[in-house]
C-alpha atoms as a PDB file:
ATOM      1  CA  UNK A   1      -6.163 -24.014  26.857  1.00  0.00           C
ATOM      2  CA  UNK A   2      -9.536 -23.690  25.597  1.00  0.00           C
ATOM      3  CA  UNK A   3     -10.736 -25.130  22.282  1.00  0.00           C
ATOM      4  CA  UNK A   4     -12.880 -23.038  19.692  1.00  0.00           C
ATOM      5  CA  UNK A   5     -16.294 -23.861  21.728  1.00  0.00           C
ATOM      6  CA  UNK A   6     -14.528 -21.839  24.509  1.00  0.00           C
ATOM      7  CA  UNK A   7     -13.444 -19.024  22.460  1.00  0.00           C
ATOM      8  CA  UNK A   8     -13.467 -15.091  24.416  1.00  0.00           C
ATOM      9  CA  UNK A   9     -12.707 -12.225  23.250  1.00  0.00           C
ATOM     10  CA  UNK A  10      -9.098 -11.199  23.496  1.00  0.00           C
ATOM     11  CA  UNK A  11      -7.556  -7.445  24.009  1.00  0.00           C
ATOM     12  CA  UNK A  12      -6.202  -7.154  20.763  1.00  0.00           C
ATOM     13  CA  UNK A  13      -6.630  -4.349  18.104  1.00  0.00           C
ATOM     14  CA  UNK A  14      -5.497  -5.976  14.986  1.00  0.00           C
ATOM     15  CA  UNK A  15      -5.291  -9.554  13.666  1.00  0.00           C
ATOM     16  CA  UNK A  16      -2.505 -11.309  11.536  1.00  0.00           C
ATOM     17  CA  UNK A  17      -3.378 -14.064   8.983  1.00  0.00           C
ATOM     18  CA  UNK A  18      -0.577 -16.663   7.660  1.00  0.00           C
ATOM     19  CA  UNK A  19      -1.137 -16.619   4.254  1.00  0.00           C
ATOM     20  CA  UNK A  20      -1.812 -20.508   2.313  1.00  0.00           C
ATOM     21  CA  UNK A  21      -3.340 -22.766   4.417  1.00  0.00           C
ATOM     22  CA  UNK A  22      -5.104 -20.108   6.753  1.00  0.00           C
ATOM     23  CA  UNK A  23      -5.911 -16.756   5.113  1.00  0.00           C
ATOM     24  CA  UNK A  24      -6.640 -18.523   1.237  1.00  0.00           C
ATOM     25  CA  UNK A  25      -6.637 -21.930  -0.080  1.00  0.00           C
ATOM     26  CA  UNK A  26      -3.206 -22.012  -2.488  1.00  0.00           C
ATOM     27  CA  UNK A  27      -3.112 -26.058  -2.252  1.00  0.00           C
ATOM     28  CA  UNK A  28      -4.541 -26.987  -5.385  1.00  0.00           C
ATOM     29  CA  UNK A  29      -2.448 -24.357  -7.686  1.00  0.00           C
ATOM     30  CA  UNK A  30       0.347 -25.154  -5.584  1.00  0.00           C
ATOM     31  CA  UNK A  31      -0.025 -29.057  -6.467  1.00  0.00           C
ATOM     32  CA  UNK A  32      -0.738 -27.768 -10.395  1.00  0.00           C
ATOM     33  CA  UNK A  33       3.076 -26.963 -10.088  1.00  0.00           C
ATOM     34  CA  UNK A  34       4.412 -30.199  -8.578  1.00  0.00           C
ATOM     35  CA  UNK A  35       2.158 -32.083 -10.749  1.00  0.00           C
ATOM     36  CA  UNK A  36       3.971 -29.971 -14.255  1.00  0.00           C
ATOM     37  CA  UNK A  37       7.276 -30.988 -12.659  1.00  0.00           C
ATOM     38  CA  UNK A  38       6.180 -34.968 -11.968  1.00  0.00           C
ATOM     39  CA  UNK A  39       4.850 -34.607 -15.755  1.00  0.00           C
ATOM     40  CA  UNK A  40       7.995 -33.625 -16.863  1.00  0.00           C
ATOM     41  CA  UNK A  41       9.289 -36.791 -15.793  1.00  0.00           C
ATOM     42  CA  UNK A  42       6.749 -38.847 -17.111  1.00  0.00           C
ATOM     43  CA  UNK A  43       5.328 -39.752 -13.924  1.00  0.00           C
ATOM     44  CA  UNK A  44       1.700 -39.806 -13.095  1.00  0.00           C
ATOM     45  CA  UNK A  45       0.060 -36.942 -11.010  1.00  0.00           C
ATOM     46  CA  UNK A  46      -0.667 -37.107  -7.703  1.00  0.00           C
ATOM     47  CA  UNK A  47      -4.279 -36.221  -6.221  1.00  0.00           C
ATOM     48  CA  UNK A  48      -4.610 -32.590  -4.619  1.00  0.00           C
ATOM     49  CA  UNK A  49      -4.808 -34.300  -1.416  1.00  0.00           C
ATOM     50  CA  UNK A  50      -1.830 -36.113  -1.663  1.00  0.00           C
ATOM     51  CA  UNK A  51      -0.124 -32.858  -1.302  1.00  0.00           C
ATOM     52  CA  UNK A  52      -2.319 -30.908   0.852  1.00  0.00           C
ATOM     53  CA  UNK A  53      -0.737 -31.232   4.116  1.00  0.00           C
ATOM     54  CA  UNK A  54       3.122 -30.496   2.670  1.00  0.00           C
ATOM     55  CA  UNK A  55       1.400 -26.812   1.119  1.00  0.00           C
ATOM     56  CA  UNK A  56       2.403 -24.586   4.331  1.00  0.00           C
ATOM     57  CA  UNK A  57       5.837 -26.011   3.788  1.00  0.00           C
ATOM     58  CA  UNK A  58       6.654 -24.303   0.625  1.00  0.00           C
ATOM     59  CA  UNK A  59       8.691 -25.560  -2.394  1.00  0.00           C
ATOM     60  CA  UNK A  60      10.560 -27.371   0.222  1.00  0.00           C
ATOM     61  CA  UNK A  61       7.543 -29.297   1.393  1.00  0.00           C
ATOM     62  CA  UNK A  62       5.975 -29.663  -1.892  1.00  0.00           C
ATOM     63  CA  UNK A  63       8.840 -31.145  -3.577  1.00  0.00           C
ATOM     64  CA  UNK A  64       9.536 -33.209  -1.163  1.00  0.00           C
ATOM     65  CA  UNK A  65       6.187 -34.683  -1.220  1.00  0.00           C
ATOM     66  CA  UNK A  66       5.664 -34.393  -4.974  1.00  0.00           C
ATOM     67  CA  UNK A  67       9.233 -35.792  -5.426  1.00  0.00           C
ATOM     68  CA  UNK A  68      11.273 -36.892  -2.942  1.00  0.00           C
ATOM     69  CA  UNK A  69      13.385 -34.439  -3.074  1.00  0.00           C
ATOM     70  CA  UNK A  70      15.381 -32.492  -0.483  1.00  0.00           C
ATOM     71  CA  UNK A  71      17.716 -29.813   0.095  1.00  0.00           C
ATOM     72  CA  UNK A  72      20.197 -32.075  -0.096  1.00  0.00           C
ATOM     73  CA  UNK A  73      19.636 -33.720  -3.673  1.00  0.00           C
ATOM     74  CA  UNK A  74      22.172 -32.508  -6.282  1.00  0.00           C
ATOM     75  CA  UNK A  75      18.558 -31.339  -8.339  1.00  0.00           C
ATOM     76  CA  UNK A  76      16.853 -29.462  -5.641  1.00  0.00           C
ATOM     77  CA  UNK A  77      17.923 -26.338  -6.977  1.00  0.00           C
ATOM     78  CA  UNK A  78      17.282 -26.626 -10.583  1.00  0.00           C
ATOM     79  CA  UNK A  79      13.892 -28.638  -9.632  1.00  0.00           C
ATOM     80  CA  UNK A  80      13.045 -25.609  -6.570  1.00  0.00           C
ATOM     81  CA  UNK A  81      13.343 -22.879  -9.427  1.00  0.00           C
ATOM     82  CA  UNK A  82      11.208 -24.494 -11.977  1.00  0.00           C
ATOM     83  CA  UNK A  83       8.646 -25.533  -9.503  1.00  0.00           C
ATOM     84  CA  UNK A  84       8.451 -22.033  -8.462  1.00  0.00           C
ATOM     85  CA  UNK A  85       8.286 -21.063 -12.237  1.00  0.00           C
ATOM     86  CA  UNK A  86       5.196 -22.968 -12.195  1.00  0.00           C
ATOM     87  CA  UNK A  87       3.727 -22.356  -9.735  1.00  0.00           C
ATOM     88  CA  UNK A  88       4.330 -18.033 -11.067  1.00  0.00           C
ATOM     89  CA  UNK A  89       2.611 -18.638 -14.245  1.00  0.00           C
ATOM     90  CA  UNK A  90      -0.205 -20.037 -12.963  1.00  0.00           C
ATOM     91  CA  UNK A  91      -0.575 -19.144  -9.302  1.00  0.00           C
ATOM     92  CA  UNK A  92      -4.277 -18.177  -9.304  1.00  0.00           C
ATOM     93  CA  UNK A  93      -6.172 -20.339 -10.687  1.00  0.00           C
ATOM     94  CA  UNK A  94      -8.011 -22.234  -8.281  1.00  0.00           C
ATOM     95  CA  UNK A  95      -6.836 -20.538  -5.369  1.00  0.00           C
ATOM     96  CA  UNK A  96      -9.915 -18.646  -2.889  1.00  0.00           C
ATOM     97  CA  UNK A  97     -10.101 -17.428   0.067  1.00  0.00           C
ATOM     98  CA  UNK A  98     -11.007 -20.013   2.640  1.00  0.00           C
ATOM     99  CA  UNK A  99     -15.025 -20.267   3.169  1.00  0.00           C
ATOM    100  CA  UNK A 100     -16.479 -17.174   4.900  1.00  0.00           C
ATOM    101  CA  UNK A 101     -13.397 -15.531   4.450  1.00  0.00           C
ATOM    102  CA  UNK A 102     -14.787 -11.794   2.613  1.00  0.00           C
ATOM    103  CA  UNK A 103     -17.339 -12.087   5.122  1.00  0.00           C
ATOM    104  CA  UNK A 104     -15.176 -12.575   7.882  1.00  0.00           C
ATOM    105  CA  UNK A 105     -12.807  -9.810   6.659  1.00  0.00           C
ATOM    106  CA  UNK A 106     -15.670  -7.292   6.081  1.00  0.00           C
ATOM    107  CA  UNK A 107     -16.611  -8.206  10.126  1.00  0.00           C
ATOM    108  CA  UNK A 108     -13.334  -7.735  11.279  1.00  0.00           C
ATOM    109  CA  UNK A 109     -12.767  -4.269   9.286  1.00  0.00           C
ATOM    110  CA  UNK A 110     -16.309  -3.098  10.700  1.00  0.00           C
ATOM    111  CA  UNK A 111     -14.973  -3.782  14.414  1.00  0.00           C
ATOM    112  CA  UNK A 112     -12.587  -1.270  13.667  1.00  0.00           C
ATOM    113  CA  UNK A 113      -9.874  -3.683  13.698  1.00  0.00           C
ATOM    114  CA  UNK A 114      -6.785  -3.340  11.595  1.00  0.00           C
ATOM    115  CA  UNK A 115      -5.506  -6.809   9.846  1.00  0.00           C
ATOM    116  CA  UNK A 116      -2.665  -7.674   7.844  1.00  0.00           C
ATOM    117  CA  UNK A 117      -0.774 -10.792   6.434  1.00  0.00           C
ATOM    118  CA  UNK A 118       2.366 -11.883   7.659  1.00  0.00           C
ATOM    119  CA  UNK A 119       3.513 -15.070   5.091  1.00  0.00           C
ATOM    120  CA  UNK A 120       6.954 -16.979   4.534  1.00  0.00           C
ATOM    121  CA  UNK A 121       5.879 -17.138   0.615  1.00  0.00           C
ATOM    122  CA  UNK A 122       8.215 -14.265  -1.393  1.00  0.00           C
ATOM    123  CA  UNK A 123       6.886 -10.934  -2.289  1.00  0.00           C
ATOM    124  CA  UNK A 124       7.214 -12.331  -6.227  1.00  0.00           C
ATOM    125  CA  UNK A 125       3.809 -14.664  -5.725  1.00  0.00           C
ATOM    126  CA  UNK A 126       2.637 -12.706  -2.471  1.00  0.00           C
ATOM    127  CA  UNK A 127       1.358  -9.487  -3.860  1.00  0.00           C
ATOM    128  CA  UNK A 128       0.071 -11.066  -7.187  1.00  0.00           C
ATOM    129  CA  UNK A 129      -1.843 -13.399  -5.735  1.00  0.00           C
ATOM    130  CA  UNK A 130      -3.231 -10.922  -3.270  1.00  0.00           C
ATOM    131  CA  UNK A 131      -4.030  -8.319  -6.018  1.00  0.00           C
ATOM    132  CA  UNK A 132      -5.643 -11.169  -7.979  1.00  0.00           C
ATOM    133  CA  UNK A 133      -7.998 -12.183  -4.291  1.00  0.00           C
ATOM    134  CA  UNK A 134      -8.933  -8.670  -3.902  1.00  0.00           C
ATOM    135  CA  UNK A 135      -7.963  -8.133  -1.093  1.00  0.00           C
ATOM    136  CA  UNK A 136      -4.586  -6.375  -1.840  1.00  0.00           C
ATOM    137  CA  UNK A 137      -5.655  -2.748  -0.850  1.00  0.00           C
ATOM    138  CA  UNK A 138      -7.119  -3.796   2.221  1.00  0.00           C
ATOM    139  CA  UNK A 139      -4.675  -5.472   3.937  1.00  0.00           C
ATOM    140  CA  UNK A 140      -2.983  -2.450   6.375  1.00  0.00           C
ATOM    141  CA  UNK A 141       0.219  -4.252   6.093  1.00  0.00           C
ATOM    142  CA  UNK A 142       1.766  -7.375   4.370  1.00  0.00           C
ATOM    143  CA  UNK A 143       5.131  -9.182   5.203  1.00  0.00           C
ATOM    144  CA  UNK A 144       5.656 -11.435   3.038  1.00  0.00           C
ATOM    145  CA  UNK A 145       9.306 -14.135   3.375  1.00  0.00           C
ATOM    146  CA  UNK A 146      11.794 -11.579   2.062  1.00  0.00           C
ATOM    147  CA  UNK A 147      10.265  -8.579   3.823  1.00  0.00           C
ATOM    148  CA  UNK A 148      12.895  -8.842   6.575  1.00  0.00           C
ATOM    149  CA  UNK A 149      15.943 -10.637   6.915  1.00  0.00           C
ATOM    150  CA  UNK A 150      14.420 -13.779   9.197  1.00  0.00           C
ATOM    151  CA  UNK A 151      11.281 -15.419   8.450  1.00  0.00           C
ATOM    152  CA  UNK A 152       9.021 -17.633  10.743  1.00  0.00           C
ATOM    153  CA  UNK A 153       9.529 -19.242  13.201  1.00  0.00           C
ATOM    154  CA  UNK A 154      11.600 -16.071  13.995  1.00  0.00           C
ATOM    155  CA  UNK A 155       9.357 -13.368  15.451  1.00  0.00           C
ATOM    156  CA  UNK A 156      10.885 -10.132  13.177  1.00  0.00           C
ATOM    157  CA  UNK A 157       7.885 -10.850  10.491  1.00  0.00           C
ATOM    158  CA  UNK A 158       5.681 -10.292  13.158  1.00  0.00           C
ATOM    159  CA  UNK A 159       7.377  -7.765  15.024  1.00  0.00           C
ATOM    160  CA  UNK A 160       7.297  -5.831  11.845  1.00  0.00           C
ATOM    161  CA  UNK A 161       3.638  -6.227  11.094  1.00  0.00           C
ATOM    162  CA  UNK A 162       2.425  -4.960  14.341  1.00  0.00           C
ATOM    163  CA  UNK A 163       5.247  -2.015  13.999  1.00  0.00           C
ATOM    164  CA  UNK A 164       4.056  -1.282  10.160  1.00  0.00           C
ATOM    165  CA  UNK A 165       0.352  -1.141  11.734  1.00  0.00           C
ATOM    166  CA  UNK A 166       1.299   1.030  14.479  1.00  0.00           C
ATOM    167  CA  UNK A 167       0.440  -1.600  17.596  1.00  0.00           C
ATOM    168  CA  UNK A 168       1.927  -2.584  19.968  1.00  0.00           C
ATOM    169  CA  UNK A 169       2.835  -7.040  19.419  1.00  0.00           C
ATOM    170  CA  UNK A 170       0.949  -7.235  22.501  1.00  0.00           C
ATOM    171  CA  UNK A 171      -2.255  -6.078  21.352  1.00  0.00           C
ATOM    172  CA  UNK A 172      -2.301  -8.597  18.131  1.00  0.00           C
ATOM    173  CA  UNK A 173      -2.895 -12.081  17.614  1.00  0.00           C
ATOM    174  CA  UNK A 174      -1.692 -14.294  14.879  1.00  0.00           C
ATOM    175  CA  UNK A 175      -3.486 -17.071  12.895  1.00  0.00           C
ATOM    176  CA  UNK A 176      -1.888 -19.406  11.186  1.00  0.00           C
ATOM    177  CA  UNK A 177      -1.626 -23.477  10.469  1.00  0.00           C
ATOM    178  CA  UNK A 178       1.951 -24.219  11.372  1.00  0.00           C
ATOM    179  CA  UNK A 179       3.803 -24.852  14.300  1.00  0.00           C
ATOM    180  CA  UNK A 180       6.164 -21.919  13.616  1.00  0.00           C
ATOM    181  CA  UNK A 181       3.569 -19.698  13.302  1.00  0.00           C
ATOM    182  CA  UNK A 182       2.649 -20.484  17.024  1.00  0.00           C
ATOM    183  CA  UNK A 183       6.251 -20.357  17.565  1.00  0.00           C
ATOM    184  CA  UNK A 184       6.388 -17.169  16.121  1.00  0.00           C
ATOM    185  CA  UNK A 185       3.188 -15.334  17.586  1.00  0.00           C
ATOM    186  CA  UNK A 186       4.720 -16.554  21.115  1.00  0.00           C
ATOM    187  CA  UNK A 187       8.691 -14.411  20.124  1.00  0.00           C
ATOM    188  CA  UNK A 188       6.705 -11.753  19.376  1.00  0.00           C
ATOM    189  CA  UNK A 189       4.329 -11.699  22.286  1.00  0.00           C
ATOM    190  CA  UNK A 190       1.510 -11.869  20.174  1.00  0.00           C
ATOM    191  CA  UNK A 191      -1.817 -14.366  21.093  1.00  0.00           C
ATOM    192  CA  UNK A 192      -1.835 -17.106  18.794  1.00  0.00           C
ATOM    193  CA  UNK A 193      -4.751 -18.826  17.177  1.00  0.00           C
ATOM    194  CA  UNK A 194      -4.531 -22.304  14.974  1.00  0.00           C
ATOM    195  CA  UNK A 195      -6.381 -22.215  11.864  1.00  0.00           C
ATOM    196  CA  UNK A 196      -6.863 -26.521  12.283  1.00  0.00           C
ATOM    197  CA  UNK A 197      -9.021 -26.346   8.910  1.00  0.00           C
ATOM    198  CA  UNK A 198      -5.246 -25.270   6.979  1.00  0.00           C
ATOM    199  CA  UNK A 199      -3.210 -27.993   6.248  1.00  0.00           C
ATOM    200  CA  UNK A 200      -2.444 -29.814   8.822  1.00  0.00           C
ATOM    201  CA  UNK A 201      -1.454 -33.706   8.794  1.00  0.00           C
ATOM    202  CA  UNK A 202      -4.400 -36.209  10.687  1.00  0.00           C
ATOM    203  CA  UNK A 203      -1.676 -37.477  12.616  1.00  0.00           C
ATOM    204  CA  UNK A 204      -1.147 -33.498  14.146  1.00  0.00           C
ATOM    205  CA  UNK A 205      -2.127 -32.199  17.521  1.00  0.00           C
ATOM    206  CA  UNK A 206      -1.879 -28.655  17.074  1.00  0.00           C
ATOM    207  CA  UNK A 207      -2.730 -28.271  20.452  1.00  0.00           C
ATOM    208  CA  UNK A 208       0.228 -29.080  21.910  1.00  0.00           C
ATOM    209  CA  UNK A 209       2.252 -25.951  20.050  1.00  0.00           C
ATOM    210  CA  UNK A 210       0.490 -24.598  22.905  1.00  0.00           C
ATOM    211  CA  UNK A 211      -1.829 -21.339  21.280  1.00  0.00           C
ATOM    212  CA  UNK A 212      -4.380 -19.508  22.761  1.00  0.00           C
ATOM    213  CA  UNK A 213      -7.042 -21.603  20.793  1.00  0.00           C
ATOM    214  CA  UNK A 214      -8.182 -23.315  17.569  1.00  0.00           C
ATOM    215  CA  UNK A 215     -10.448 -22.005  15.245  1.00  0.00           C
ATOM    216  CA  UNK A 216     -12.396 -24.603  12.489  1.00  0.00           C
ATOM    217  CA  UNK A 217     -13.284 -22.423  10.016  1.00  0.00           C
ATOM    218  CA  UNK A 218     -12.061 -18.813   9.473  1.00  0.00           C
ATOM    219  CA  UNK A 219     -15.048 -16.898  10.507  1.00  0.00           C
ATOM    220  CA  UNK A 220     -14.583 -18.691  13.919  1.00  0.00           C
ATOM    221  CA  UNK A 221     -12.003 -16.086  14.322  1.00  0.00           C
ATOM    222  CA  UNK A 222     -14.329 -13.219  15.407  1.00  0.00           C
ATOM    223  CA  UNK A 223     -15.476 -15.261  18.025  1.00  0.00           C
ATOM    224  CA  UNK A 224     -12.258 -14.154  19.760  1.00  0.00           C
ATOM    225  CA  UNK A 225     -12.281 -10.548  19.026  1.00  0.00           C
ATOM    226  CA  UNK A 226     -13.483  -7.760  20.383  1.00  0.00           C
ATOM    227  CA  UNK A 227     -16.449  -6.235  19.499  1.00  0.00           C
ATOM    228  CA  UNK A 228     -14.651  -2.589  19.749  1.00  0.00           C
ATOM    229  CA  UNK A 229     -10.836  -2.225  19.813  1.00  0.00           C
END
Protein backbone atom coordinates (compact mmCIF):
# COMPACT_ATOMS: atom_id res chain seq x y z
CA UNK A 1 0.00 0.00 0.00
CA UNK A 2 1.58 3.12 -0.93
CA UNK A 3 2.23 5.99 1.49
CA UNK A 4 1.36 9.76 0.61
CA UNK A 5 4.84 10.17 -1.43
CA UNK A 6 3.25 7.48 -3.70
CA UNK A 7 -0.05 9.00 -4.03
CA UNK A 8 -2.04 8.50 -7.91
CA UNK A 9 -4.86 9.57 -8.92
CA UNK A 10 -7.85 7.38 -8.25
CA UNK A 11 -11.22 6.93 -10.52
CA UNK A 12 -13.39 8.58 -8.27
CA UNK A 13 -15.90 11.49 -8.88
CA UNK A 14 -16.58 12.72 -5.46
CA UNK A 15 -14.75 12.73 -2.11
CA UNK A 16 -16.11 12.16 1.52
CA UNK A 17 -14.53 13.95 4.55
CA UNK A 18 -15.05 12.57 8.31
CA UNK A 19 -15.86 15.47 10.01
CA UNK A 20 -13.44 16.41 13.56
CA UNK A 21 -10.20 15.25 13.28
CA UNK A 22 -10.06 15.25 9.33
CA UNK A 23 -12.34 17.77 7.59
CA UNK A 24 -11.96 20.69 10.75
CA UNK A 25 -10.10 20.86 13.90
CA UNK A 26 -13.11 20.49 16.79
CA UNK A 27 -10.36 19.30 19.52
CA UNK A 28 -9.84 22.30 21.38
CA UNK A 29 -13.76 23.34 21.75
CA UNK A 30 -14.36 19.84 22.28
CA UNK A 31 -11.77 19.80 25.36
CA UNK A 32 -13.49 23.47 26.42
CA UNK A 33 -16.44 21.06 27.30
CA UNK A 34 -14.63 18.33 29.25
CA UNK A 35 -12.60 20.91 30.87
CA UNK A 36 -16.39 22.89 32.18
CA UNK A 37 -17.34 19.40 33.37
CA UNK A 38 -13.70 18.62 35.29
CA UNK A 39 -14.34 22.36 36.66
CA UNK A 40 -17.44 21.46 37.94
CA UNK A 41 -15.80 19.10 40.08
CA UNK A 42 -13.18 21.17 41.20
CA UNK A 43 -10.57 19.47 39.40
CA UNK A 44 -7.87 21.10 37.42
CA UNK A 45 -8.03 21.25 33.52
CA UNK A 46 -6.33 19.20 31.42
CA UNK A 47 -4.06 20.56 28.42
CA UNK A 48 -5.76 20.44 24.82
CA UNK A 49 -3.40 17.77 24.08
CA UNK A 50 -4.22 15.66 26.75
CA UNK A 51 -7.42 15.11 24.99
CA UNK A 52 -6.57 15.33 21.45
CA UNK A 53 -6.30 11.84 20.47
CA UNK A 54 -9.82 10.69 22.42
CA UNK A 55 -11.69 13.79 20.01
CA UNK A 56 -12.78 11.31 17.03
CA UNK A 57 -14.26 9.23 19.79
CA UNK A 58 -17.01 11.48 20.77
CA UNK A 59 -18.51 12.16 24.25
CA UNK A 60 -17.64 8.62 24.80
CA UNK A 61 -13.96 9.17 24.19
CA UNK A 62 -13.78 12.51 25.68
CA UNK A 63 -15.23 11.62 28.90
CA UNK A 64 -13.49 8.90 29.24
CA UNK A 65 -10.31 10.68 28.89
CA UNK A 66 -11.41 13.87 30.63
CA UNK A 67 -12.97 11.65 33.38
CA UNK A 68 -12.74 8.26 33.58
CA UNK A 69 -15.83 7.63 32.83
CA UNK A 70 -17.59 4.92 30.82
CA UNK A 71 -20.74 3.67 29.61
CA UNK A 72 -20.91 1.73 32.35
CA UNK A 73 -20.62 4.35 35.32
CA UNK A 74 -23.98 5.00 37.05
CA UNK A 75 -23.08 9.07 35.90
CA UNK A 76 -22.32 8.57 32.31
CA UNK A 77 -25.58 9.64 31.35
CA UNK A 78 -26.17 12.66 33.36
CA UNK A 79 -22.27 13.58 32.78
CA UNK A 80 -22.73 12.55 28.54
CA UNK A 81 -25.73 15.14 28.41
CA UNK A 82 -24.08 17.99 30.11
CA UNK A 83 -20.87 17.49 28.32
CA UNK A 84 -22.76 17.67 25.19
CA UNK A 85 -24.57 20.82 26.62
CA UNK A 86 -21.23 22.26 26.62
CA UNK A 87 -19.86 21.49 24.15
CA UNK A 88 -23.62 23.13 22.16
CA UNK A 89 -23.14 26.43 23.69
CA UNK A 90 -19.92 26.90 22.73
CA UNK A 91 -19.05 24.61 19.84
CA UNK A 92 -17.27 27.15 17.60
CA UNK A 93 -15.03 28.85 19.10
CA UNK A 94 -11.74 27.75 18.26
CA UNK A 95 -12.68 25.25 15.89
CA UNK A 96 -11.10 25.77 11.84
CA UNK A 97 -10.81 23.98 9.20
CA UNK A 98 -7.61 22.01 9.14
CA UNK A 99 -4.62 24.06 7.31
CA UNK A 100 -5.18 24.41 3.53
CA UNK A 101 -8.46 23.22 3.95
CA UNK A 102 -10.68 26.34 1.81
CA UNK A 103 -7.97 26.00 -0.51
CA UNK A 104 -8.14 22.48 -0.85
CA UNK A 105 -11.97 22.57 -1.07
CA UNK A 106 -11.98 25.38 -3.71
CA UNK A 107 -9.40 22.74 -5.80
CA UNK A 108 -11.48 19.95 -5.41
CA UNK A 109 -14.86 21.91 -6.44
CA UNK A 110 -12.85 23.34 -9.57
CA UNK A 111 -12.03 19.58 -10.67
CA UNK A 112 -15.54 19.25 -10.99
CA UNK A 113 -15.69 16.96 -8.17
CA UNK A 114 -18.65 16.68 -5.89
CA UNK A 115 -17.74 16.36 -1.92
CA UNK A 116 -19.69 15.87 1.05
CA UNK A 117 -19.30 15.00 4.84
CA UNK A 118 -20.22 11.87 6.22
CA UNK A 119 -19.68 12.31 10.42
CA UNK A 120 -20.84 10.13 13.53
CA UNK A 121 -21.34 13.68 15.45
CA UNK A 122 -25.48 14.41 15.59
CA UNK A 123 -27.16 16.69 13.22
CA UNK A 124 -27.75 19.09 16.60
CA UNK A 125 -23.76 20.28 16.50
CA UNK A 126 -23.23 19.06 12.76
CA UNK A 127 -25.02 21.65 10.77
CA UNK A 128 -24.22 24.56 13.25
CA UNK A 129 -20.90 24.11 13.23
CA UNK A 130 -20.84 23.73 9.49
CA UNK A 131 -22.99 26.90 8.92
CA UNK A 132 -20.66 28.68 11.36
CA UNK A 133 -17.20 27.16 8.94
CA UNK A 134 -18.82 28.29 5.87
CA UNK A 135 -18.88 25.72 4.28
CA UNK A 136 -22.54 24.59 4.92
CA UNK A 137 -23.95 25.39 1.36
CA UNK A 138 -21.26 23.76 -0.30
CA UNK A 139 -21.16 20.56 0.91
CA UNK A 140 -23.50 18.41 -1.89
CA UNK A 141 -24.48 16.20 0.89
CA UNK A 142 -23.97 15.77 4.72
CA UNK A 143 -24.68 12.62 6.92
CA UNK A 144 -24.23 13.37 9.97
CA UNK A 145 -24.69 10.20 13.21
CA UNK A 146 -28.49 10.24 13.23
CA UNK A 147 -28.93 10.60 9.47
CA UNK A 148 -29.56 6.84 9.18
CA UNK A 149 -30.24 4.26 11.53
CA UNK A 150 -26.35 2.76 11.76
CA UNK A 151 -23.43 4.89 12.01
CA UNK A 152 -19.68 4.06 11.27
CA UNK A 153 -18.11 1.53 11.19
CA UNK A 154 -21.34 0.40 9.40
CA UNK A 155 -21.21 1.36 5.72
CA UNK A 156 -25.16 2.87 5.42
CA UNK A 157 -23.60 6.57 6.20
CA UNK A 158 -21.63 6.09 3.34
CA UNK A 159 -23.83 4.24 1.22
CA UNK A 160 -26.15 7.12 1.67
CA UNK A 161 -23.72 9.87 0.83
CA UNK A 162 -22.70 8.51 -2.44
CA UNK A 163 -26.65 7.71 -3.11
CA UNK A 164 -27.65 11.48 -1.91
CA UNK A 165 -24.78 12.65 -4.48
CA UNK A 166 -25.95 10.53 -7.18
CA UNK A 167 -22.57 8.12 -7.51
CA UNK A 168 -22.09 5.19 -7.56
CA UNK A 169 -19.86 3.97 -3.75
CA UNK A 170 -17.46 2.81 -6.19
CA UNK A 171 -16.52 5.94 -7.69
CA UNK A 172 -15.86 7.76 -4.09
CA UNK A 173 -13.30 7.69 -1.61
CA UNK A 174 -13.51 8.45 2.02
CA UNK A 175 -11.12 10.39 4.34
CA UNK A 176 -11.16 10.11 7.64
CA UNK A 177 -8.83 9.51 11.01
CA UNK A 178 -10.38 6.43 12.52
CA UNK A 179 -10.19 2.94 12.05
CA UNK A 180 -13.95 2.68 11.40
CA UNK A 181 -13.85 5.06 8.93
CA UNK A 182 -11.47 2.67 6.94
CA UNK A 183 -13.74 0.06 8.06
CA UNK A 184 -16.46 1.81 6.73
CA UNK A 185 -15.11 3.14 3.25
CA UNK A 186 -14.11 -0.73 2.71
CA UNK A 187 -18.50 -1.95 3.47
CA UNK A 188 -19.24 0.47 1.20
CA UNK A 189 -16.74 -0.20 -1.52
CA UNK A 190 -15.48 3.09 -1.38
CA UNK A 191 -11.30 3.88 -1.57
CA UNK A 192 -10.21 4.95 1.66
CA UNK A 193 -7.67 7.57 2.56
CA UNK A 194 -6.20 8.24 6.36
CA UNK A 195 -6.08 11.73 7.31
CA UNK A 196 -2.72 10.70 9.87
CA UNK A 197 -2.55 14.59 10.78
CA UNK A 198 -6.40 13.94 12.74
CA UNK A 199 -6.15 12.56 15.93
CA UNK A 200 -4.56 9.74 16.04
CA UNK A 201 -2.59 8.21 19.19
CA UNK A 202 1.67 8.04 18.60
CA UNK A 203 1.38 4.61 19.52
CA UNK A 204 -1.15 4.08 16.08
CA UNK A 205 -0.25 2.49 12.81
CA UNK A 206 -2.96 3.51 10.70
CA UNK A 207 -1.53 1.62 8.12
CA UNK A 208 -2.44 -1.50 9.10
CA UNK A 209 -6.50 -0.63 8.84
CA UNK A 210 -5.30 -1.34 5.50
CA UNK A 211 -6.52 2.09 3.19
CA UNK A 212 -5.58 3.01 -0.03
CA UNK A 213 -3.08 5.64 1.44
CA UNK A 214 -2.25 8.34 4.02
CA UNK A 215 -2.42 11.80 3.49
CA UNK A 216 -0.31 14.45 6.07
CA UNK A 217 -2.02 17.36 5.60
CA UNK A 218 -5.45 17.86 3.91
CA UNK A 219 -4.43 19.41 0.71
CA UNK A 220 -2.38 16.15 0.19
CA UNK A 221 -5.70 14.86 -0.77
CA UNK A 222 -5.75 16.19 -4.38
CA UNK A 223 -2.74 14.47 -4.96
CA UNK A 224 -5.02 11.43 -5.37
CA UNK A 225 -7.69 12.85 -7.47
CA UNK A 226 -8.32 13.25 -10.71
CA UNK A 227 -7.70 16.13 -12.52
CA UNK A 228 -11.26 15.69 -14.45
CA UNK A 229 -13.99 13.35 -13.13
Amino acid sequence: MPSASGARPLPVRAVLFDLDGTLADTASDLAAAVNRLRADRSLAPLAVEVLRPHASDGARGMLGAGLGVTREDPEWERLRDAFLDYYAAALAVHTRLFAGGEDALTAIEARGLDWGIVTNKAARFTLPLLDRLGIAARAGIVVCGDTTPQTKPHPAPLLHAAAGLGIDAASCVYVGDAERDIVAARGAGMAALVARYGYIAKEIAPESWGPDGLIDSLPAVLDWLPEQP
